[in-house]
C-alpha atoms as a PDB file:
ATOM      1  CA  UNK A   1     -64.920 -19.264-113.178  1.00  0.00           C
ATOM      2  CA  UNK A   2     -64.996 -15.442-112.956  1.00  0.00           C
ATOM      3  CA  UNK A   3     -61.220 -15.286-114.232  1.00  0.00           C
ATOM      4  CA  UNK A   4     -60.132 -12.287-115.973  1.00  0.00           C
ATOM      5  CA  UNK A   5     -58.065 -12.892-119.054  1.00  0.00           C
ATOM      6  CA  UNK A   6     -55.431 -10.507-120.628  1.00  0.00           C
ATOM      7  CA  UNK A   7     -55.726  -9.896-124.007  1.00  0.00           C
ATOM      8  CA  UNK A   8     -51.995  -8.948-124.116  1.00  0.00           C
ATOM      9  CA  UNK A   9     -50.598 -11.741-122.900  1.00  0.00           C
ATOM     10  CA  UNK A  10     -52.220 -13.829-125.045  1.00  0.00           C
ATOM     11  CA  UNK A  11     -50.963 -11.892-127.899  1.00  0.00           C
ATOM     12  CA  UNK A  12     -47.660 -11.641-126.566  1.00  0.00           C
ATOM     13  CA  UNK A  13     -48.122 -15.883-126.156  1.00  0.00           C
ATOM     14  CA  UNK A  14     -49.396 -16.146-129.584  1.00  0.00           C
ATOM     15  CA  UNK A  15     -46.290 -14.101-131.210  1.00  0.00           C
ATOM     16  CA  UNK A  16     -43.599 -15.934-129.493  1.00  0.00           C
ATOM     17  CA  UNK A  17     -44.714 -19.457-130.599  1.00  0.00           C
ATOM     18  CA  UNK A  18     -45.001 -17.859-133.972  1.00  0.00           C
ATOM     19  CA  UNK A  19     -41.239 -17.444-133.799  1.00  0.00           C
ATOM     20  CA  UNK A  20     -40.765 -20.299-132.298  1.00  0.00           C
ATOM     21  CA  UNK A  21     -42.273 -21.851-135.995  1.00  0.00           C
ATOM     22  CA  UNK A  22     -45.267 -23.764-133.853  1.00  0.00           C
ATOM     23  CA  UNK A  23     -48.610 -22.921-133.009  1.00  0.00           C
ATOM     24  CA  UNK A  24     -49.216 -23.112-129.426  1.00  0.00           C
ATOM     25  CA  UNK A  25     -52.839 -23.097-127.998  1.00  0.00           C
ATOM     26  CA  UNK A  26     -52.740 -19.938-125.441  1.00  0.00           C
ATOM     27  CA  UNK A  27     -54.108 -21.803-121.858  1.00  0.00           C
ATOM     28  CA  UNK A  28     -55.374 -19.289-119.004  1.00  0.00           C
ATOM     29  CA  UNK A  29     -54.209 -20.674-115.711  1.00  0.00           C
ATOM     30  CA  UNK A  30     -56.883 -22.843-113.649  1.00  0.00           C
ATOM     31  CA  UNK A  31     -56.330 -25.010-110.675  1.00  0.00           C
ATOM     32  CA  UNK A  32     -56.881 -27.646-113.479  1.00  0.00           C
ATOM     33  CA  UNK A  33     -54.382 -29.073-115.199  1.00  0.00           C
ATOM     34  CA  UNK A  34     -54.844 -29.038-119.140  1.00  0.00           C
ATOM     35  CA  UNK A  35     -54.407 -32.595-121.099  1.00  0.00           C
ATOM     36  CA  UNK A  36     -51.747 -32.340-123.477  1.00  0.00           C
ATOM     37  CA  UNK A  37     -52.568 -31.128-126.650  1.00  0.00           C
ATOM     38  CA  UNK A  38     -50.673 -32.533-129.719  1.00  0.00           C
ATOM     39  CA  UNK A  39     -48.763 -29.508-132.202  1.00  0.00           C
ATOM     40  CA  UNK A  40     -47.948 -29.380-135.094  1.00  0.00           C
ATOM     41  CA  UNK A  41     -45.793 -27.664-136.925  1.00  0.00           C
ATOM     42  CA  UNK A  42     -46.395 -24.821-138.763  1.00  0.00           C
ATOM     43  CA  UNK A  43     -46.005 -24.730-142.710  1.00  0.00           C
ATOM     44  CA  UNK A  44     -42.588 -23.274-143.919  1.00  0.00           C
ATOM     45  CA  UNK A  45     -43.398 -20.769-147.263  1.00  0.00           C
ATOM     46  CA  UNK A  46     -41.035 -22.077-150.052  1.00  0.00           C
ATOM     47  CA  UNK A  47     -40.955 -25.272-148.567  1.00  0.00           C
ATOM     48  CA  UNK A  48     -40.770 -28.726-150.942  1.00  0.00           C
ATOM     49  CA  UNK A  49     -44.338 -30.359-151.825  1.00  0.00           C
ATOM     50  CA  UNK A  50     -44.440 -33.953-150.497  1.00  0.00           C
ATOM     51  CA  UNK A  51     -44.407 -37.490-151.694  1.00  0.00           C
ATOM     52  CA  UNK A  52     -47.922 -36.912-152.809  1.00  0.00           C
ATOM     53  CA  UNK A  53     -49.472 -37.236-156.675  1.00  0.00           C
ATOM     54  CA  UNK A  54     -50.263 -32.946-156.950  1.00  0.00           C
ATOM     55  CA  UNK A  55     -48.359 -30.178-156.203  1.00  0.00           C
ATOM     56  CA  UNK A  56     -51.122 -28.476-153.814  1.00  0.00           C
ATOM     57  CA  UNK A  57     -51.772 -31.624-152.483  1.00  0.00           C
ATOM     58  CA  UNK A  58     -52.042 -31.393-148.719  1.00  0.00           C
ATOM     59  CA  UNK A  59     -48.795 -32.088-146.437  1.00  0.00           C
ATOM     60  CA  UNK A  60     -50.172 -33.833-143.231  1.00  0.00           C
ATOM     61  CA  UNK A  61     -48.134 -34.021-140.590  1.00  0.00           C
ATOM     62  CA  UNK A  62     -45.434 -36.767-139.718  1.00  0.00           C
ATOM     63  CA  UNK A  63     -47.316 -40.201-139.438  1.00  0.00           C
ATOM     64  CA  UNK A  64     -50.986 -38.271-140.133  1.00  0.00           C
ATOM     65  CA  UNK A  65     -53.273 -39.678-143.095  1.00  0.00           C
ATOM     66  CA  UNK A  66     -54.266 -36.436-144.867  1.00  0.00           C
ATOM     67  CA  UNK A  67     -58.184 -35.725-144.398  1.00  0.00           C
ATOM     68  CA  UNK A  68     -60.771 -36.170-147.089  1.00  0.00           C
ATOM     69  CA  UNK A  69     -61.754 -32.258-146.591  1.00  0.00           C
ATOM     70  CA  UNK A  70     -57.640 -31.727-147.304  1.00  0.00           C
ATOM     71  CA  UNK A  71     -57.612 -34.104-150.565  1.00  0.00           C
ATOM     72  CA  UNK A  72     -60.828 -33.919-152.140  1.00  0.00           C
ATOM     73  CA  UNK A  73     -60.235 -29.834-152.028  1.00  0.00           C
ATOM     74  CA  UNK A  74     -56.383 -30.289-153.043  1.00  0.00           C
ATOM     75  CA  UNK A  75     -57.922 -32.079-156.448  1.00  0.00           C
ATOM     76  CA  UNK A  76     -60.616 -29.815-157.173  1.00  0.00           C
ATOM     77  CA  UNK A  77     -58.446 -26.746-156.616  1.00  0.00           C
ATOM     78  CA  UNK A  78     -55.310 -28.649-158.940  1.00  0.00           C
ATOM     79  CA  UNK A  79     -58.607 -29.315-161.791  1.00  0.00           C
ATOM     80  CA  UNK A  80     -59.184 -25.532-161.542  1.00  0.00           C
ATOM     81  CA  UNK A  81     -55.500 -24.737-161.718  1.00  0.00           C
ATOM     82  CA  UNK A  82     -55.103 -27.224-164.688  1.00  0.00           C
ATOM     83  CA  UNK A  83     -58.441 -25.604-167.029  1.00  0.00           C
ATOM     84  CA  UNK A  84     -56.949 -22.558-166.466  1.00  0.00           C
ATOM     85  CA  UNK A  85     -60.286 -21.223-164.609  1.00  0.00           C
ATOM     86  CA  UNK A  86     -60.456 -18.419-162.178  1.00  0.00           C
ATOM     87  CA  UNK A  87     -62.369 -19.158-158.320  1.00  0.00           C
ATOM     88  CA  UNK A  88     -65.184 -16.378-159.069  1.00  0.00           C
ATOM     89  CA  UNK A  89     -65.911 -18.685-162.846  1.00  0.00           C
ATOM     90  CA  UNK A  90     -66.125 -22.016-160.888  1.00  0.00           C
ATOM     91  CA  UNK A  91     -68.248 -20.790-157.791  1.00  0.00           C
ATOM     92  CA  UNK A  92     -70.544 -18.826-159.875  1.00  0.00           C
ATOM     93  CA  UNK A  93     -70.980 -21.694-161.838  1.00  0.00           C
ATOM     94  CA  UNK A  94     -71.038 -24.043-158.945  1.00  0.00           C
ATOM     95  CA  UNK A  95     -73.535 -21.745-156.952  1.00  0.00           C
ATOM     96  CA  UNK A  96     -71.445 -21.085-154.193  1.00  0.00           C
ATOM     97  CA  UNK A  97     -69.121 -18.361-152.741  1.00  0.00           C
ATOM     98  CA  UNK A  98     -65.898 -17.940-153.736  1.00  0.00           C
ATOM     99  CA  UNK A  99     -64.991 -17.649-149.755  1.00  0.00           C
ATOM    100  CA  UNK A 100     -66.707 -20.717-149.329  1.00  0.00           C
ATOM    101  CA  UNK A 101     -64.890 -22.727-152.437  1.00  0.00           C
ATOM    102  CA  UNK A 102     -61.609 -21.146-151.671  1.00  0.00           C
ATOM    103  CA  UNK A 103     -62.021 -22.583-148.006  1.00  0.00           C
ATOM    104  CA  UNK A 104     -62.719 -26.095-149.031  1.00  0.00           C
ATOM    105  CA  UNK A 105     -59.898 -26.014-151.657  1.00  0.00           C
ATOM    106  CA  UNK A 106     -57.256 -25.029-148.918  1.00  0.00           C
ATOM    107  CA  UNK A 107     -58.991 -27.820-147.071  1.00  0.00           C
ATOM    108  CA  UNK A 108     -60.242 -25.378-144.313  1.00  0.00           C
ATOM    109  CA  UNK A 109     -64.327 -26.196-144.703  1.00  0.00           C
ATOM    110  CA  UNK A 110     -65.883 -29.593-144.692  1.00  0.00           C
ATOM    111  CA  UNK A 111     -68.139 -29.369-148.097  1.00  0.00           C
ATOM    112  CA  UNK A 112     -71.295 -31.388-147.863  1.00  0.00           C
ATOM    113  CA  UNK A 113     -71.775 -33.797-150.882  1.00  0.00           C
ATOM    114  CA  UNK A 114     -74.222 -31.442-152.764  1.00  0.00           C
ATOM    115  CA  UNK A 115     -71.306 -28.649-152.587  1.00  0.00           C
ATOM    116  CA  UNK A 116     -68.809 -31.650-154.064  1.00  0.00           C
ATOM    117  CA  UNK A 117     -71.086 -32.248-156.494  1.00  0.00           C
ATOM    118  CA  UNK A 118     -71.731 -28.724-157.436  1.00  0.00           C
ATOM    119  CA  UNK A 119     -68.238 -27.875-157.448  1.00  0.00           C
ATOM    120  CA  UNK A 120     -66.735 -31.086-159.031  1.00  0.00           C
ATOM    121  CA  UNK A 121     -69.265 -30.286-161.895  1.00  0.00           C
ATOM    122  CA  UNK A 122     -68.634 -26.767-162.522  1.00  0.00           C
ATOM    123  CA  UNK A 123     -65.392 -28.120-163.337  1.00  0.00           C
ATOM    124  CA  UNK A 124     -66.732 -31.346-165.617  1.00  0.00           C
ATOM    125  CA  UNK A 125     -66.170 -34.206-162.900  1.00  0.00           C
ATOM    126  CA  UNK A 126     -68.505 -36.452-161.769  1.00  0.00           C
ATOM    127  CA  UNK A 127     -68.461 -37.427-158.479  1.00  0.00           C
ATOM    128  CA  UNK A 128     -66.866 -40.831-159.471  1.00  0.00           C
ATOM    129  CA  UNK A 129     -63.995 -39.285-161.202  1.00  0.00           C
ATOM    130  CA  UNK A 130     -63.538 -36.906-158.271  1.00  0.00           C
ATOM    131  CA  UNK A 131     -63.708 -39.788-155.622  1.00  0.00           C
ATOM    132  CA  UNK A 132     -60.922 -41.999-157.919  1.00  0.00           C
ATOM    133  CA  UNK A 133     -58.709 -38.923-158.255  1.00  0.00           C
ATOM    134  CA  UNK A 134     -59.158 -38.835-154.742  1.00  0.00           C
ATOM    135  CA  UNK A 135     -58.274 -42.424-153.836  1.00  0.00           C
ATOM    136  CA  UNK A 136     -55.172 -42.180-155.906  1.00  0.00           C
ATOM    137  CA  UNK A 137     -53.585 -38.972-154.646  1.00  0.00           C
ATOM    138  CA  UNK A 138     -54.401 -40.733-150.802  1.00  0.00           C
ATOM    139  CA  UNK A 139     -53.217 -44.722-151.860  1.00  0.00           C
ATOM    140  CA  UNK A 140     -49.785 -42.449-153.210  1.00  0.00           C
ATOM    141  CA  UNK A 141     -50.096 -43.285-157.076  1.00  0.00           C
ATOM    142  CA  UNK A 142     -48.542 -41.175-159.083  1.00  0.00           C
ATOM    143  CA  UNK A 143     -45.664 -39.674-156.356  1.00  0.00           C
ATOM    144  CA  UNK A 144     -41.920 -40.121-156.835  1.00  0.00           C
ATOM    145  CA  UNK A 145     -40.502 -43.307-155.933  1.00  0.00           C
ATOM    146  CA  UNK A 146     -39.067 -43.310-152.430  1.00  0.00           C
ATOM    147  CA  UNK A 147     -36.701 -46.477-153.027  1.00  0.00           C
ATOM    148  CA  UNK A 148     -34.115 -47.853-155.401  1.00  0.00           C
ATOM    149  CA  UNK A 149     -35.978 -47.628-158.901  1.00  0.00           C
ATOM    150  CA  UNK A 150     -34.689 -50.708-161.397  1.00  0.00           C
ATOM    151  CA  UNK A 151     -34.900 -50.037-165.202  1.00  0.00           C
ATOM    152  CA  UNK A 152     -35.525 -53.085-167.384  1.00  0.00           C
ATOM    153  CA  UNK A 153     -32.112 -52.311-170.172  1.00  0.00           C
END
């Protein structure tokens, strides 16, 4: 219990699976032995968007349904984006911080329906419209075809 950790070492743990290109969770040793923990990759900058309907849609990873937080921020922030309308117009208007909307766009912060609300109609959604856009960038309407594609002549 009274185990001293090293700061350096867990930096020095923390850079090298940054090279590596996954995040690694930095595990003092105990006379326990940890469960495994799943990782997952980290994102590669320049990287191509995925099969889903908006560009800053989020990528889950390899056999992971994206989270609501993840897809009901990816279609507020690609509304924004769209209306040409800057964070510090919609989260003034919304009520909230931009911190605070710029987390939940990136998917980062679980908003509570009132902050949904508030931000969905800063941006002239209702919360129906918001939910449907929703639904269709999860049910993968509107992404590129992944098979053959036949064209009536």
């Amino acid at each position: 219990m009274g185990e001293l950790i090293s700061f350096d070492r867990e930096r020095a743990v923390r850079r090298s699976a940054r090279g590596a290109g996954v995040v690694r969770p930095s595990v003092a040793p105990t006379s326990v032995t940890p469960a495994p923990v799943a990782l997952r990759p980290v994102a590669t900058p320049g990287a191509a968007p995925g099969p889903l309907a908006s560009p800053s849609a989020p990528r889950p990873a390899a056999g992971r349904e994206p989270l609501w937080r993840e897809v009901s921020g990816a279609v507020l922030r690609d509304e924004r984006r769209r209306q040409g309308r800057t964070l510090v117009d919609v989260a003034g208007r919304a009520g909230m911080s931009v911190q605070h909307l710029s987390e939940v766009e990136r998917g980062r912060k679980e908003a509570s329906s009132e902050m949904l609300a508030a931000a969905a109609g800063s941006l002239g959604l209702g919360l129906a419209e918001l939910a449907r856009r929703c639904a269709l960038t999860l049910s993968g309407a509107g992404a590129a075809p992944t098979g053959p594609v036949l064209l009536a002549a």
